[in-house]
Protein backbone atom coordinates (compact mmCIF):
# COMPACT_ATOMS: atom_id res chain seq x y z
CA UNK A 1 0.00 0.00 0.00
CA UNK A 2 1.58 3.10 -0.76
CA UNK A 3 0.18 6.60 0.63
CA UNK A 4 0.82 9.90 -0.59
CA UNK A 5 0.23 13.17 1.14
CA UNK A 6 -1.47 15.42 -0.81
CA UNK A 7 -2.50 18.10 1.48
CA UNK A 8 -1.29 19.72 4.78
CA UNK A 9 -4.33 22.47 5.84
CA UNK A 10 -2.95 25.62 8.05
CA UNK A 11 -5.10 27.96 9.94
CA UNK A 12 -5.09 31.32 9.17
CA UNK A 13 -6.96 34.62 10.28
CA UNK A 14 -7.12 36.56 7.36
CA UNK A 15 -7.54 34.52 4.11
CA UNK A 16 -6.91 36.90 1.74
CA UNK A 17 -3.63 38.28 3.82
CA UNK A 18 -2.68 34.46 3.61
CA UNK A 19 -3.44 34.00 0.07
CA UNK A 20 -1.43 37.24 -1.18
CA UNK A 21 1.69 35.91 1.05
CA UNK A 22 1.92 32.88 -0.30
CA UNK A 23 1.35 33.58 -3.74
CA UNK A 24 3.38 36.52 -4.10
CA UNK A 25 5.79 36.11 -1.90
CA UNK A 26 6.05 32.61 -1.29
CA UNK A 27 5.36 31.85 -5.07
CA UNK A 28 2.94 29.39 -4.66
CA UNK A 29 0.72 28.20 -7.15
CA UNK A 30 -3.45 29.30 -6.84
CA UNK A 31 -4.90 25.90 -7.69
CA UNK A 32 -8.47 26.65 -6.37
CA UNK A 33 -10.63 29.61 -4.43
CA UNK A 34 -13.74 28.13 -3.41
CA UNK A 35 -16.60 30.04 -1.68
CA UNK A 36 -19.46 28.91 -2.00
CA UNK A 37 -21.08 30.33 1.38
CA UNK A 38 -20.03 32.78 3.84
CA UNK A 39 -18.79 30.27 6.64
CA UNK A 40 -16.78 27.80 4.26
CA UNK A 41 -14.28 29.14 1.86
CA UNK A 42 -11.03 26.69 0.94
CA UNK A 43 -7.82 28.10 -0.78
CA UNK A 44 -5.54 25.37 -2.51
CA UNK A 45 -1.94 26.42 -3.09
CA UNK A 46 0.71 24.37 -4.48
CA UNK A 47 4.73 25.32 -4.16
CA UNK A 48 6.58 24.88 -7.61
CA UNK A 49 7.59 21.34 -7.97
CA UNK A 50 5.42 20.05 -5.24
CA UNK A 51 3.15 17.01 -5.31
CA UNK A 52 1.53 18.70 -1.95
CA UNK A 53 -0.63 20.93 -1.52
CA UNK A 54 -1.32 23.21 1.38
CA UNK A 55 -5.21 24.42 2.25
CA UNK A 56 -5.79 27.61 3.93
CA UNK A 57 -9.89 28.98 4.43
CA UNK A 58 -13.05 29.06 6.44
CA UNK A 59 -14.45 25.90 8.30
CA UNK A 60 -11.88 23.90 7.56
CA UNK A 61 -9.98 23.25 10.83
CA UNK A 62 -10.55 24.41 14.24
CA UNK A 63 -6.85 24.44 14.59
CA UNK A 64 -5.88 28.33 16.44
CA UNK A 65 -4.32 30.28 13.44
CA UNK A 66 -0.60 30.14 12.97
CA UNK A 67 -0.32 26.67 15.21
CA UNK A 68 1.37 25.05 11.80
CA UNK A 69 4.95 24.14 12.70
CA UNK A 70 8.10 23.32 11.12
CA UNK A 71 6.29 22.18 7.58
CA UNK A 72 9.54 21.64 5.26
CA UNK A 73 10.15 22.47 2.08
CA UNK A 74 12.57 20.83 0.58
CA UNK A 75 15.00 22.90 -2.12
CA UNK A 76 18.02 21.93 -4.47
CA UNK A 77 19.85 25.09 -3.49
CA UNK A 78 18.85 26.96 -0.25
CA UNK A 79 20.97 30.01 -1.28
CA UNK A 80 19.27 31.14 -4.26
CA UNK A 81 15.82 29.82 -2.50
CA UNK A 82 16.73 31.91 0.59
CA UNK A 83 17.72 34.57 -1.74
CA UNK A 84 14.46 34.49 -3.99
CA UNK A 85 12.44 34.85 -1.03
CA UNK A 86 13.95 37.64 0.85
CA UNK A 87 13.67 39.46 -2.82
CA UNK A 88 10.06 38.86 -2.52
CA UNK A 89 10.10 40.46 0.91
CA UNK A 90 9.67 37.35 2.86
CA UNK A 91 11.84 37.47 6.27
CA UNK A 92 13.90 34.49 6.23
CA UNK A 93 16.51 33.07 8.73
CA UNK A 94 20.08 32.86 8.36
CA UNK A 95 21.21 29.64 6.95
CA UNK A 96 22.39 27.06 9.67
CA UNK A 97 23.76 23.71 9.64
CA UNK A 98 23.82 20.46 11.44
CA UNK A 99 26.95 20.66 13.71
CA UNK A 100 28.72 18.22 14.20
CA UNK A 101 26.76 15.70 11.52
CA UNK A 102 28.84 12.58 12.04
CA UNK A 103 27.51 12.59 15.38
CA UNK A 104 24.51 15.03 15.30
CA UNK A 105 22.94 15.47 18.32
CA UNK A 106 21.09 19.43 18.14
CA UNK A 107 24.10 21.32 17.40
CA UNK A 108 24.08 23.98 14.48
CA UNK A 109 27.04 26.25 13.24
CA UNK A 110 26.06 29.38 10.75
CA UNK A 111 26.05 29.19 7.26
CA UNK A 112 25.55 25.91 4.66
CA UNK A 113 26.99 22.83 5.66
CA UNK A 114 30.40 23.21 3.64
CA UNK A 115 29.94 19.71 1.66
CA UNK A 116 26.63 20.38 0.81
CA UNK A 117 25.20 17.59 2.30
CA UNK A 118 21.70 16.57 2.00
CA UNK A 119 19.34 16.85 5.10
CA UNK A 120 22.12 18.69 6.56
CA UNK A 121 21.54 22.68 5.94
CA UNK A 122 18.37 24.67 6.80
CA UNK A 123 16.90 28.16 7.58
CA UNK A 124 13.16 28.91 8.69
CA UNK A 125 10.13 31.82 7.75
CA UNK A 126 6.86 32.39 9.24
CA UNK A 127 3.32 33.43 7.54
CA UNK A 128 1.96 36.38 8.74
CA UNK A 129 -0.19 34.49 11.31
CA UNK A 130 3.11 32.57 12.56
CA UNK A 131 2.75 29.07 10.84
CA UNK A 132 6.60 27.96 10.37
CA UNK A 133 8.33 26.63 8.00
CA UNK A 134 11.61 25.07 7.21
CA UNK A 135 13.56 25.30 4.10
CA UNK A 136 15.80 22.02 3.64
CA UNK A 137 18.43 21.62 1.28
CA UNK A 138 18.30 18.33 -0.49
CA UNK A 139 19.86 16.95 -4.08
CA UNK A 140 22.70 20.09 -4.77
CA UNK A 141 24.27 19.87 -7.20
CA UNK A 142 27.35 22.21 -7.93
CA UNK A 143 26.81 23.85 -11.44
CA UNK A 144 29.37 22.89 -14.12
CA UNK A 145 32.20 25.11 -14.61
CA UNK A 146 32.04 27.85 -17.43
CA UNK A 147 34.15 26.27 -20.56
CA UNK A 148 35.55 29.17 -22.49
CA UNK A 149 36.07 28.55 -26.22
């Protein structure tokens, strides 16, 4: 049996704040805006690349808003993904690194883990309403060098 997560739902307290964060500055994808009555309302954003999905809305969880933490994204390169963001406006942590990760046991040192190591290098942004979320690098892969002719 295999099982697939297609859909993590966060609470938020104004929809339309949430909606223009995530899509603008986030760069999520608007996959549906559904309202068909006043108390239910569902928002379905996807992030580039993603096979999951993340609901925001009315009357969909009674979760308190911005309770959502630590939901990962996982990136090929967190320096240009930390650097897209914080273009966009979005307040981003510095990048941090498992320290030491032969024997990793909480520690973090600043900046990317220097081999590049997957799983290994991270930093962090909130939504407006204080859900978190983690950007983890995973699958770098150093660009080929420039051949000049």
């Amino acid at each position: 049996m295999h099982y697939k997560l297609e859909v993590v739902t966060l609470s938020v307290s104004d929809v339309d704040r949430a909606l223009r964060f995530y899509t603008e500055k986030v760069g999520f994808n608007l996959d549906v805006d559904y309202h068909p009555a006043e108390a239910f309302r569902v928002v379905q954003l996807t992030p580039p690349g993603s096979a999951c999905s993340v609901q925001i809305g009315i009357g969909l969880t009674d979760a308190p808003p911005g309770t959502g933490r630590s939901t990962y994204l996982a990136v090929t390169d967190l320096e240009a993904a930390r650097g897209e963001l914080t273009e966009r406006g979005v307040m981003v942590s510095d990048i941090r690194h498992k320290s030491p990760i032969e024997d990793w046991k909480g520690g973090w040192e600043a900046g990317l883990d220097p081999l590049r190591r997957d799983h290994a290098s991270f930093a962090d942004f909130t939504d407006p309403d204080g859900n978190s979320w983690v950007l983890q690098e995973i699958g770098h892969r150093p660009s080929s060098p420039t051949v000049s002719p």
